[in-house]
C-alpha atoms as a PDB file:
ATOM      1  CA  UNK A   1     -44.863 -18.750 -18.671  1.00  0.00           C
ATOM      2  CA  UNK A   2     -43.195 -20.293 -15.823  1.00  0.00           C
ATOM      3  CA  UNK A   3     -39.808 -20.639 -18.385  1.00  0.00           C
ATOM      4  CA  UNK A   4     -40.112 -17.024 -18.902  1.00  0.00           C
ATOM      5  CA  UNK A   5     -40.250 -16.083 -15.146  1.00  0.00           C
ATOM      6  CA  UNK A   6     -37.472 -18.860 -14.640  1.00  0.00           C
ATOM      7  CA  UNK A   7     -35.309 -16.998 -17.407  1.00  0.00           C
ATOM      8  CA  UNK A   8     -35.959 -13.334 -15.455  1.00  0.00           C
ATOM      9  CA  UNK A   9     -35.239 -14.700 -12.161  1.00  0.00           C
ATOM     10  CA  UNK A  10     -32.057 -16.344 -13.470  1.00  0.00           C
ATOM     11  CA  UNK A  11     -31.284 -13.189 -15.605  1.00  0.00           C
ATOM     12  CA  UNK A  12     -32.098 -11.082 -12.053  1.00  0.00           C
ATOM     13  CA  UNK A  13     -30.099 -13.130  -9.433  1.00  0.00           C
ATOM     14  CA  UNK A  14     -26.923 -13.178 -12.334  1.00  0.00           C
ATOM     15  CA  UNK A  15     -26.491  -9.204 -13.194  1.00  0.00           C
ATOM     16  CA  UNK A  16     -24.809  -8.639  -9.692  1.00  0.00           C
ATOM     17  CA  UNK A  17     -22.447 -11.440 -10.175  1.00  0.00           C
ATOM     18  CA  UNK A  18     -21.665 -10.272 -13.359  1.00  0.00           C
ATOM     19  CA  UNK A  19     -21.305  -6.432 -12.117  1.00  0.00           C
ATOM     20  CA  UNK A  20     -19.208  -8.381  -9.078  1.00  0.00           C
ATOM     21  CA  UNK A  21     -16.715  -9.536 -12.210  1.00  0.00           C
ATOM     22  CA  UNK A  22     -16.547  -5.905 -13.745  1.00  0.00           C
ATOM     23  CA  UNK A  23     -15.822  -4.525 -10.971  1.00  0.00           C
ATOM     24  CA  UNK A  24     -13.257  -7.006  -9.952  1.00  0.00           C
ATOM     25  CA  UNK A  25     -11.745  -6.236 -13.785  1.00  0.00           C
ATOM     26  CA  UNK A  26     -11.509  -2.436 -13.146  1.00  0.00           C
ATOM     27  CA  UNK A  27      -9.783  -2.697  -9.567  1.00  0.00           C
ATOM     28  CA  UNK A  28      -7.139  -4.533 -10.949  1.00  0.00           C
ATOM     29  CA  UNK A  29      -6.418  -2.466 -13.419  1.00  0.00           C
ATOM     30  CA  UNK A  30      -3.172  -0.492 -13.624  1.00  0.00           C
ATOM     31  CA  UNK A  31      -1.510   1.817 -16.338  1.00  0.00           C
ATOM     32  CA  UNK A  32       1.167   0.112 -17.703  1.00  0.00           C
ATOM     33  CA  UNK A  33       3.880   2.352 -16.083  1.00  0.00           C
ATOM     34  CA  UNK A  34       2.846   0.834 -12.631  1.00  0.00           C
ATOM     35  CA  UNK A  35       2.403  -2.618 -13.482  1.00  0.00           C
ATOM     36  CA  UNK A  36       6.049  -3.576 -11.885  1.00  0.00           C
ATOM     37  CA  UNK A  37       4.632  -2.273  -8.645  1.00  0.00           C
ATOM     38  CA  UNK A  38       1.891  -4.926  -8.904  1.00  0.00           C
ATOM     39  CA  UNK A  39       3.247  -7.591  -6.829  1.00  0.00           C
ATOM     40  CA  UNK A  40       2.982  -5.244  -3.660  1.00  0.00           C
ATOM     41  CA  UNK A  41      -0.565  -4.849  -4.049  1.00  0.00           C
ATOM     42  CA  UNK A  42      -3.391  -5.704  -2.208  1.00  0.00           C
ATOM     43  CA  UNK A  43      -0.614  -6.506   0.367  1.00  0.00           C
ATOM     44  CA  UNK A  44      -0.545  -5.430   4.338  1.00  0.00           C
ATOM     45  CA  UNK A  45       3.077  -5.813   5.737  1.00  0.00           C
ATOM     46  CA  UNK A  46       4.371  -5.950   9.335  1.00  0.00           C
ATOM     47  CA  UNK A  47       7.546  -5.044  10.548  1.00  0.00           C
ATOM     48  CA  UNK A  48       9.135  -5.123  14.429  1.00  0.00           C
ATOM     49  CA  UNK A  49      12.476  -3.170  14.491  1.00  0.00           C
ATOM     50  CA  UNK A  50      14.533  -1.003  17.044  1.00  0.00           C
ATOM     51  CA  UNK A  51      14.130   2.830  16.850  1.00  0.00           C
ATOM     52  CA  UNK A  52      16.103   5.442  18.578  1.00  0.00           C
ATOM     53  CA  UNK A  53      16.848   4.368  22.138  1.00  0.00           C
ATOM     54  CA  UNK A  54      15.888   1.261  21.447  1.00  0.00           C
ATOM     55  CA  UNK A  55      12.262   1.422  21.867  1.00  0.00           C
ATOM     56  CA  UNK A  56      10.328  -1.340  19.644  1.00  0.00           C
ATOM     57  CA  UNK A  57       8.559  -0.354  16.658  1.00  0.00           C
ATOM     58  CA  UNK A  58       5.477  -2.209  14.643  1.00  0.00           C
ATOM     59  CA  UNK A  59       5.012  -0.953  11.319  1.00  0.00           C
ATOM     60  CA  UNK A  60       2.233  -1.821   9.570  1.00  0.00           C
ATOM     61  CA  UNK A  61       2.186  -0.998   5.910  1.00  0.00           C
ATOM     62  CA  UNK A  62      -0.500  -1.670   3.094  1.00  0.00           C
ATOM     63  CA  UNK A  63      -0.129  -1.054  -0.498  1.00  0.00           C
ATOM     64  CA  UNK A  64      -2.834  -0.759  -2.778  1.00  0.00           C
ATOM     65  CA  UNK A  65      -4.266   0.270  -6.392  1.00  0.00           C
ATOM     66  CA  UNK A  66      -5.600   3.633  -6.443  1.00  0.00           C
ATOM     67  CA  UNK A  67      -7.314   6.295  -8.605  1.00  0.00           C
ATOM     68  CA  UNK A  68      -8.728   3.693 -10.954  1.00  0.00           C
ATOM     69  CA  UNK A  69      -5.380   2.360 -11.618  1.00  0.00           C
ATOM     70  CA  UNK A  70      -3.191   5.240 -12.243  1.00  0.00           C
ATOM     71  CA  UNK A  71      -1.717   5.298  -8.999  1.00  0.00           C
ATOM     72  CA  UNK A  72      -0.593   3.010  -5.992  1.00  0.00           C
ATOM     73  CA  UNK A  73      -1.240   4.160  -2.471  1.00  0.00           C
ATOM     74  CA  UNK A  74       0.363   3.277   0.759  1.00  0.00           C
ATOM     75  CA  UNK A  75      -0.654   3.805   4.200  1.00  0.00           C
ATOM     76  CA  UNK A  76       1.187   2.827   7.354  1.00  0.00           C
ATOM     77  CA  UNK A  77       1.397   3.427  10.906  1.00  0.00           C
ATOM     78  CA  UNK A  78       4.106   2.958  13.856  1.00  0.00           C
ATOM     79  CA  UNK A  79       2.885   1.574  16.923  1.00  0.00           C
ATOM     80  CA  UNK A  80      -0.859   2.110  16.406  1.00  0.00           C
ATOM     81  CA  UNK A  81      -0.952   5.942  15.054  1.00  0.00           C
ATOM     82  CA  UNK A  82       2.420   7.042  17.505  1.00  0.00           C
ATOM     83  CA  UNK A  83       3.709   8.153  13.789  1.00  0.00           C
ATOM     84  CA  UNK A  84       2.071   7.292  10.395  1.00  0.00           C
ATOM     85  CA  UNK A  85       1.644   8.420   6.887  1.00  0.00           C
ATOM     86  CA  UNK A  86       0.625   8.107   3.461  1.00  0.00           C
ATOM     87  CA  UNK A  87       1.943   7.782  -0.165  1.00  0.00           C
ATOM     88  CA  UNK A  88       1.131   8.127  -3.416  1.00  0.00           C
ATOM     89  CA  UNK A  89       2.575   7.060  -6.486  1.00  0.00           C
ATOM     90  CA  UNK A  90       1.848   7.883 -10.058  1.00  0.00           C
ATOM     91  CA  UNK A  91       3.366   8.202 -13.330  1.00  0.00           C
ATOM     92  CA  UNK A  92       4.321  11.627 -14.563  1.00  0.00           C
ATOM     93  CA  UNK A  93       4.251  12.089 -18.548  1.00  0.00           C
ATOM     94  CA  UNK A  94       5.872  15.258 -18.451  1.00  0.00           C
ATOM     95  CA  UNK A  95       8.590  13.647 -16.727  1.00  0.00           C
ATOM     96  CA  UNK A  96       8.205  10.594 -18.393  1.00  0.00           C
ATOM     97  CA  UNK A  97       9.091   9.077 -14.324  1.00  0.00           C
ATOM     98  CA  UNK A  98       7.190   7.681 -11.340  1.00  0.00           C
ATOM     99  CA  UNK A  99       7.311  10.311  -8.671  1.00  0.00           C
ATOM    100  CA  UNK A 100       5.467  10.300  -5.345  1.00  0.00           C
ATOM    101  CA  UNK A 101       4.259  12.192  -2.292  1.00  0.00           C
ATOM    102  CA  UNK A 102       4.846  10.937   0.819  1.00  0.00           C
ATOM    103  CA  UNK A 103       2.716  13.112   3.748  1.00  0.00           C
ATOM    104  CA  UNK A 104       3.060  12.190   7.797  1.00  0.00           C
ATOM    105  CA  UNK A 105       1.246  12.607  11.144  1.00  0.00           C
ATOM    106  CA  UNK A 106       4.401  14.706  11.748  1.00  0.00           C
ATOM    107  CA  UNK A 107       3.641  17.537  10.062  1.00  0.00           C
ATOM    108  CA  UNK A 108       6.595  17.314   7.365  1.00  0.00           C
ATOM    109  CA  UNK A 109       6.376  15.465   3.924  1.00  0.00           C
ATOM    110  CA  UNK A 110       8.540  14.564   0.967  1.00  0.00           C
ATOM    111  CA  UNK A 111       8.069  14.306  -2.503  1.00  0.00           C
ATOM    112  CA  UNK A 112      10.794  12.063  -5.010  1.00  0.00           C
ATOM    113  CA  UNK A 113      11.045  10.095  -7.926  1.00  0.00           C
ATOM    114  CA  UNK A 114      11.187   6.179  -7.903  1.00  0.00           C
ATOM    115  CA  UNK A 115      12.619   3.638 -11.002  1.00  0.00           C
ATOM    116  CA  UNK A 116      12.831  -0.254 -10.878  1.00  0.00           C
ATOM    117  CA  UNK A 117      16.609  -1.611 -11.179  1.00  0.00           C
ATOM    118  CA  UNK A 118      17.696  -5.172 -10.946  1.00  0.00           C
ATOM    119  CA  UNK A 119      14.195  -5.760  -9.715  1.00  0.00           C
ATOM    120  CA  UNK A 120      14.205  -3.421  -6.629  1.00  0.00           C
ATOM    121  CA  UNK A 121      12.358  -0.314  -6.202  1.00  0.00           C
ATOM    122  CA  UNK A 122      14.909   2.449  -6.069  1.00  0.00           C
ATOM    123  CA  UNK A 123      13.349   5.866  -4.610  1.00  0.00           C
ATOM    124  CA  UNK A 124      15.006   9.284  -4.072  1.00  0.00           C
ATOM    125  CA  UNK A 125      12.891  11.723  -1.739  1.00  0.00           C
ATOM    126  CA  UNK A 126      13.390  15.215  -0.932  1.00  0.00           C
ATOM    127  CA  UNK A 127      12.464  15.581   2.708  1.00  0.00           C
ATOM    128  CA  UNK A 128      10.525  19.583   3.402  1.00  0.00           C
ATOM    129  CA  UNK A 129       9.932  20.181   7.007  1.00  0.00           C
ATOM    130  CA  UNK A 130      11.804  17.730   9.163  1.00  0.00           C
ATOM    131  CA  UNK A 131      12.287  18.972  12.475  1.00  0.00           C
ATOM    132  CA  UNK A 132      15.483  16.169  12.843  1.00  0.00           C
ATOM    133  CA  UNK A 133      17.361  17.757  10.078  1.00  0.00           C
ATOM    134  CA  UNK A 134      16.660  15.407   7.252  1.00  0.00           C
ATOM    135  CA  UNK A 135      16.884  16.386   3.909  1.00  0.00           C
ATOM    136  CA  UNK A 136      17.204  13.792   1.523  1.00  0.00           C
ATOM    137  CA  UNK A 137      16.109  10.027   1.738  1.00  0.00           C
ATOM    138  CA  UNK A 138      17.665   6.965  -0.562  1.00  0.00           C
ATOM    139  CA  UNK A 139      15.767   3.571   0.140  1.00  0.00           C
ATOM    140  CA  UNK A 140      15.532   0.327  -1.967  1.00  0.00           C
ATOM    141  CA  UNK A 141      12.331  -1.691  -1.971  1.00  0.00           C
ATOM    142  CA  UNK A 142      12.716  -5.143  -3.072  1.00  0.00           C
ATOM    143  CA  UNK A 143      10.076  -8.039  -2.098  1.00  0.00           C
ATOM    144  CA  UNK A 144      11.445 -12.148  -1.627  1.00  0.00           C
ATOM    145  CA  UNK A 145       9.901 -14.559  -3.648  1.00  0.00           C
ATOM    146  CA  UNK A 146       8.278 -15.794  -0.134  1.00  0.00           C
ATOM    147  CA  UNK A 147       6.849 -12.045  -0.529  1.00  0.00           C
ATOM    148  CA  UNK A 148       9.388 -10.782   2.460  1.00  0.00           C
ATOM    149  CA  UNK A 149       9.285  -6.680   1.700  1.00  0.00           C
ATOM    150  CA  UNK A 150      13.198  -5.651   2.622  1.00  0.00           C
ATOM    151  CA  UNK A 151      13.226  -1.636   2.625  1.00  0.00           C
ATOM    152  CA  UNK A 152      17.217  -0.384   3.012  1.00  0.00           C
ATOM    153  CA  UNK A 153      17.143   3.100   3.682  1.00  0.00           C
ATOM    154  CA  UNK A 154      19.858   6.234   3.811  1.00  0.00           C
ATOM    155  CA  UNK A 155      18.841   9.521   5.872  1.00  0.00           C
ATOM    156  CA  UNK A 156      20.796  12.547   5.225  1.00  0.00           C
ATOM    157  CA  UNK A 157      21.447  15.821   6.520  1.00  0.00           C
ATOM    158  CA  UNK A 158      23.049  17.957   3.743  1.00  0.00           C
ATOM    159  CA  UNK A 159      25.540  15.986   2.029  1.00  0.00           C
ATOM    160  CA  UNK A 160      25.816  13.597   4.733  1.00  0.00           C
ATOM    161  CA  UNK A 161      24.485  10.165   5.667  1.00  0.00           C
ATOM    162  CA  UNK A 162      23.101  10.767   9.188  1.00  0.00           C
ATOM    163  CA  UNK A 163      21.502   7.249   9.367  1.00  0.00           C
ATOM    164  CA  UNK A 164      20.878   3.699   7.837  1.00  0.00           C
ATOM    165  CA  UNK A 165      18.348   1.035   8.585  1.00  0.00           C
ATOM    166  CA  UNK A 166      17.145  -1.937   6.833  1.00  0.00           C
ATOM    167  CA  UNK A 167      14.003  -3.289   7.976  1.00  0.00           C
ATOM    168  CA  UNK A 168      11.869  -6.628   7.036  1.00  0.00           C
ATOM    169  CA  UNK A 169       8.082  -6.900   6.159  1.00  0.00           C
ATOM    170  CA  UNK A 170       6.204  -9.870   6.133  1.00  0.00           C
ATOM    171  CA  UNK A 171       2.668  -9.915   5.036  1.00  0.00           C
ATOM    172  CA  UNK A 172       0.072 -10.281   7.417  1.00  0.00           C
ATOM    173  CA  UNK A 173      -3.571 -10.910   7.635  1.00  0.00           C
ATOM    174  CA  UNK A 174      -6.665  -8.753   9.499  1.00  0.00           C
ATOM    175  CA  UNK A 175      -4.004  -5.897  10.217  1.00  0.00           C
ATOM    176  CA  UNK A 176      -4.520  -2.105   9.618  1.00  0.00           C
ATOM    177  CA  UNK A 177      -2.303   0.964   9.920  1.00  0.00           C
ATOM    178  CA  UNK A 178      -4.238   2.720  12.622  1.00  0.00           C
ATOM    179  CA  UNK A 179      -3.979   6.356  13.258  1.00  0.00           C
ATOM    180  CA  UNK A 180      -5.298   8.366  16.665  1.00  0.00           C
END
């Protein structure tokens, strides 16, 4: 008898550990057309940087799984919510590409098409909306082996580069984008 009840409490106290692994399993899953993303997951960045006039910016940045794996999210925010916005990524079959929307606290958004080359995420955006003019956005992800994210960006108006700017990530601990 007292086996028995020693079997049930075992079997009792184990299911949520072994739920715990299943679900563990199923949040790390990705479709194989995202799996080169992987290494940014489940990764907050910070960068400081210099934005127009000079004024300091802190962008925190986190990327992570989403939609049971057939898409990556990321969410940042400038200087706790001043500007901010949201990604998504997925694979498109009829395209046979990864594509993305990227929406902002700004009221514009963009939508584009990314591919890996040489290791670096290479994304084209169309910009609708901007109230600066841009049109078009060409940036290069590419993350350090000491998991530095560098993100080299183009801003153009028309036909015409209007801006560059490089910026470093590092990853960070107990940090959130934060929006107002």
């Amino acid at each position: 008898m007292w086996t028995t009840r020693l079997l049930l409490i075992i079997l009792l106290v184990s299911l949520p550990l072994h739920h715990g692994l299943a679900d563990s399993a199923a949040r790390a899953y990705l479709i194989p057309e995202l799996e080169q993303l992987r290494p940014f997951l489940g990764t907050t960045y910070r960068a400081e940087f210099d934005g127009e006039n000079q004024k300091k910016l802190v962008d925190i940045a986190r990327w992570e799984r989403a939609l049971n794996g057939t898409a990556v999210r990321i969410l940042h925010s400038i200087n706790k919510g001043e500007y901010g916005g949201e990604s998504i990524i997925f694979y498109d079959k009829t395209q046979q590409s990864l594509r993305f929307y990227y929406f902002t606290t700004a009221g514009f958004y963009t939508e584009g098409r990314s591919h890996f080359e040489d290791g670096k995420l290479i994304s084209i955006e169309t910009v609708k909306g901007n109230q600066d003019g841009i049109t078009q956005v060409i940036s290069t992800a590419s993350l350090s082996p000491s998991g530095v994210l560098t993100m080299s960006s183009a801003f153009k108006k028309g036909q015409e580069i209007a801006s560059t700017h490089t910026v470093h990530y590092t990853p960070v601990e107990n940090q959130t984008p934060t929006f107002k």
